[in-house]
Every structure is written in C-alpha cells, then in structure tokens.
N, C-alpha and C. Protein backbone atom coordinates (compact mmCIF):
# COMPACT_ATOMS: atom_id res chain seq x y z
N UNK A 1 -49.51 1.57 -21.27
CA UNK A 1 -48.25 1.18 -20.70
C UNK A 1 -48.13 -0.34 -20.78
N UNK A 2 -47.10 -0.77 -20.95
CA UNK A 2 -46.77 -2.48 -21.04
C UNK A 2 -45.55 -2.56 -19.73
N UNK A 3 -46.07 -3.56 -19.44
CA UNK A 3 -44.77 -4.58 -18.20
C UNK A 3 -44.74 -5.80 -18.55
N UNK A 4 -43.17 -5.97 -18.30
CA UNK A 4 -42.73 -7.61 -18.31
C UNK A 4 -41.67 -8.01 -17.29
N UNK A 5 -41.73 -8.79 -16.57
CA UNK A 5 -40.72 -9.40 -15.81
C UNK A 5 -39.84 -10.64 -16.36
N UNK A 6 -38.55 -9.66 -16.49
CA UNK A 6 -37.44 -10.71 -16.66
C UNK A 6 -37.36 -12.09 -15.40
N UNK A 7 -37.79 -12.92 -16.08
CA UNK A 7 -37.27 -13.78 -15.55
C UNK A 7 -36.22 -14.61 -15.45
N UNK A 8 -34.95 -14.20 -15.97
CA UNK A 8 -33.32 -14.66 -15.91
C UNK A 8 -33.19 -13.75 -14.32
N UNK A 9 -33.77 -12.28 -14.30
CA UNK A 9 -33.44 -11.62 -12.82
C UNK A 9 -34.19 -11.61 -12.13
N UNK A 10 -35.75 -11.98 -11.65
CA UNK A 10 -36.49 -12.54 -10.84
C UNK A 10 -35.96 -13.47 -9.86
N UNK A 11 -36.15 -13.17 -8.51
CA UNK A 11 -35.75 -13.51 -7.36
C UNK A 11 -36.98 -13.92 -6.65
N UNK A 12 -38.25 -13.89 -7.01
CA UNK A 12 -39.72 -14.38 -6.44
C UNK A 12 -39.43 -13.76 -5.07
N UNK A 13 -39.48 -12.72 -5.16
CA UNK A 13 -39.63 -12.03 -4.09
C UNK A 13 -41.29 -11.78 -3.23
N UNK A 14 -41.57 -11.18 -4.70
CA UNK A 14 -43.18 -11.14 -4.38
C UNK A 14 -43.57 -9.96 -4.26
N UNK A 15 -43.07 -8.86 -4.24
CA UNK A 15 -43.09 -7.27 -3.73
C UNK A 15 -44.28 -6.95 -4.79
N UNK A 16 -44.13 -7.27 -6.10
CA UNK A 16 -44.51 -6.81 -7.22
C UNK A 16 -46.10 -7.51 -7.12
N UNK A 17 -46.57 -8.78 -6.44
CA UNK A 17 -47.51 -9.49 -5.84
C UNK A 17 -48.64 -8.66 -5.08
N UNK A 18 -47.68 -8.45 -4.40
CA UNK A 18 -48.76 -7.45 -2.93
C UNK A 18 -49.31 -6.00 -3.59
N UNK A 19 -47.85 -5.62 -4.09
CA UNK A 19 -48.04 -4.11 -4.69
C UNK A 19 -49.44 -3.93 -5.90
N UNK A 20 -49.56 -4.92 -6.61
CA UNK A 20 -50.59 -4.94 -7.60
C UNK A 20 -50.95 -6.31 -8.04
N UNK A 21 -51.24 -6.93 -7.51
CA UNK A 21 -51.86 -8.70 -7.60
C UNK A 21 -52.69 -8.42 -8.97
N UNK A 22 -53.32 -8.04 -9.51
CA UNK A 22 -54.44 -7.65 -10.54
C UNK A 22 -53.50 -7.71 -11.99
N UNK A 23 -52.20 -7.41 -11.83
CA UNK A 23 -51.12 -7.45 -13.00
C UNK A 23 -49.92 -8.32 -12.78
N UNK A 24 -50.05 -9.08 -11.52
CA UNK A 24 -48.66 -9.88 -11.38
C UNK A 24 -48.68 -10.93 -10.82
N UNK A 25 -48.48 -12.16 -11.05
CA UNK A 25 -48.73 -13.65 -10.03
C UNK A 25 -47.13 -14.11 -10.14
N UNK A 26 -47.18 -15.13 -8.98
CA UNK A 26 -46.23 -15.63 -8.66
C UNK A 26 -46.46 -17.22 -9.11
N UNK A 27 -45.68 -17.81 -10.03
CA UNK A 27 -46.13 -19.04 -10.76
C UNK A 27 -45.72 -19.77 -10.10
N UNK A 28 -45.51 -21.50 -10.41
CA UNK A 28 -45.59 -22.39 -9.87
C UNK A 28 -44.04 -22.30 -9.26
N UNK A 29 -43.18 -21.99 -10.02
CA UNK A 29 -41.65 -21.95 -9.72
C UNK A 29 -41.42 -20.97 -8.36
N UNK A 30 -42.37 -20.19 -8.13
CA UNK A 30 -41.80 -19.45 -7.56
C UNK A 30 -41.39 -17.55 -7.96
N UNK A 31 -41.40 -18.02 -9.18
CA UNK A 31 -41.26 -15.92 -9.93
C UNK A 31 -42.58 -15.74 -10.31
N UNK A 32 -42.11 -14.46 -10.46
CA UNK A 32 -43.33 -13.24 -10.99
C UNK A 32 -43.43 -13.41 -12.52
N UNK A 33 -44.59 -13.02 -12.79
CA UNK A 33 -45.14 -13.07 -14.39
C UNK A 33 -46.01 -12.28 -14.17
N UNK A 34 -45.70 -11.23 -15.12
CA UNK A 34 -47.06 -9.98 -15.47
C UNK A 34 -48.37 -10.82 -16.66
N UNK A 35 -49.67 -10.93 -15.48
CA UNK A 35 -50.27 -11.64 -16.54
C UNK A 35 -51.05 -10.89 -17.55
N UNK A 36 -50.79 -9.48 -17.44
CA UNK A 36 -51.41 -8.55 -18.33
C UNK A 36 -50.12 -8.03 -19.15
N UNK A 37 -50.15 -7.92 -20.30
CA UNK A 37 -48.78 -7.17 -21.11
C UNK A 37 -49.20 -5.59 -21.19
N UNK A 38 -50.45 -5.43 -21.30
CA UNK A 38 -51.01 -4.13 -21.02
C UNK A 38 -51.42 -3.87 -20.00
N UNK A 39 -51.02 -3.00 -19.35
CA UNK A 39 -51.15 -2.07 -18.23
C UNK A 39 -52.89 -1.35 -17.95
N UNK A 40 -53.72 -1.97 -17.27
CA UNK A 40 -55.04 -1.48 -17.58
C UNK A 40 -54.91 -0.03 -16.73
N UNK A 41 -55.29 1.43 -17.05
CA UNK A 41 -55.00 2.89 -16.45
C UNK A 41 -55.07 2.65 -15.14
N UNK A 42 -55.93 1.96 -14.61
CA UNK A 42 -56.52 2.12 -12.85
C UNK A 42 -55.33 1.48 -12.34
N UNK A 43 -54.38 0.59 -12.84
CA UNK A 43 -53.09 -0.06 -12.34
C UNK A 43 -51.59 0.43 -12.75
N UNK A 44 -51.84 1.59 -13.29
CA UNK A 44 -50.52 2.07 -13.84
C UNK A 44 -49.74 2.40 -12.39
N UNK A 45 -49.96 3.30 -11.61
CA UNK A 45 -49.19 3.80 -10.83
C UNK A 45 -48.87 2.56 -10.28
N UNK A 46 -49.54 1.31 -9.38
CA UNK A 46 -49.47 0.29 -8.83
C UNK A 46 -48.17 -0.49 -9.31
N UNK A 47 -48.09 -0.20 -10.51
CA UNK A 47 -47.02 -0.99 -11.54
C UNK A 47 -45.71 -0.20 -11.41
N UNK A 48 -45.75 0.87 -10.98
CA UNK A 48 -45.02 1.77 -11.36
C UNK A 48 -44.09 1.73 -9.96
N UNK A 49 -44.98 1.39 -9.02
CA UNK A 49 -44.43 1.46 -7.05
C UNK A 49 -43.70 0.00 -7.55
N UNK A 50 -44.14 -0.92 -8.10
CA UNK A 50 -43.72 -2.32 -8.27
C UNK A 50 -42.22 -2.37 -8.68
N UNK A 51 -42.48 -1.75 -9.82
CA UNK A 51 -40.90 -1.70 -10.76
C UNK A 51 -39.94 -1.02 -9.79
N UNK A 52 -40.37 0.05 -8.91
CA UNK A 52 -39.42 1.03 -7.87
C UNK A 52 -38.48 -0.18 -7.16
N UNK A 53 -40.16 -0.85 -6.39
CA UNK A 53 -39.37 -1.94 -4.84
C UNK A 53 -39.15 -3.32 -5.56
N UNK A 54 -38.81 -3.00 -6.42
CA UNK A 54 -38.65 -4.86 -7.12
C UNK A 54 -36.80 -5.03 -6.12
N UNK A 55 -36.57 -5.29 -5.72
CA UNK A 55 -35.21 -5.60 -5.36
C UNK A 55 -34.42 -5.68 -6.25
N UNK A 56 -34.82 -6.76 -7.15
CA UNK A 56 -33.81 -7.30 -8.19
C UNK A 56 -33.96 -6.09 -9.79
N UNK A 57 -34.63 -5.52 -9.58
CA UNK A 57 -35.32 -4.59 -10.88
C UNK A 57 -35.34 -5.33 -11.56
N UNK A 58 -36.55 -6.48 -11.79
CA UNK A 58 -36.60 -7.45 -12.86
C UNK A 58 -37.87 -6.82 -13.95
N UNK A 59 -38.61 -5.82 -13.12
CA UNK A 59 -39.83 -5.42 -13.73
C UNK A 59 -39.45 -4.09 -14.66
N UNK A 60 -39.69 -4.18 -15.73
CA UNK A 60 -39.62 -3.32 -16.73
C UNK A 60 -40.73 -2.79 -17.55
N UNK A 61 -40.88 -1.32 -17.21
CA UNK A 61 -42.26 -0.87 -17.92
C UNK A 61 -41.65 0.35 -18.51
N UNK A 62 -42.94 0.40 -20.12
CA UNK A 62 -42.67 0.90 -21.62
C UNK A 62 -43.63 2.07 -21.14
C-alpha cells in the first residue's frame, strides 16, 4: 500500500500523527508528511483509521 499527504489540503491537524506516528510527522511548517511512501503491513490498518479522521481528507492511500 502507498500514502501521500496532499499538502495544498493539509490543515496540520495532526490526527494522522497520533493515529500512526511510525508513517506520518508533522514538519517544521506545521503539516503532515508521510515519511514512508510504502506502507510497511503492521501499519496498514493504522493508515487506513488516518485517511478516515483526516478532517481535511488530505491523506490518500493506493
């Protein structure tokens, strides 16, 4: 599985942070960046609750 967060619709909320820290940081600005493009198996679902409560649905997974 692959994730990426748009960042034109990132709102640095952080949801996507808490939900799976291991695939998502919050950079200096303030937004989210998936620092994995691949989805390692033990974090799929984690990614998957992420993309649900993103507010802004900035998180998009393949």
């Amino acid at each position: 599985m692959k994730v990426a967060v748009d960042d034109e619709v990132c709102a640095g909320h952080g949801v996507c942070t808490v939900l799976c820290p291991e695939v998502f940081v919050l950079e200096d600005a303030g937004y989210a960046r998936a620092i994995a493009e691949e989805v390692p198996a033990q974090h799929e679902a984690a990614v998957r609750e992420a993309e649900i409560r993103c507010p802004t649905r900035a998180i998009r997974v393949q």
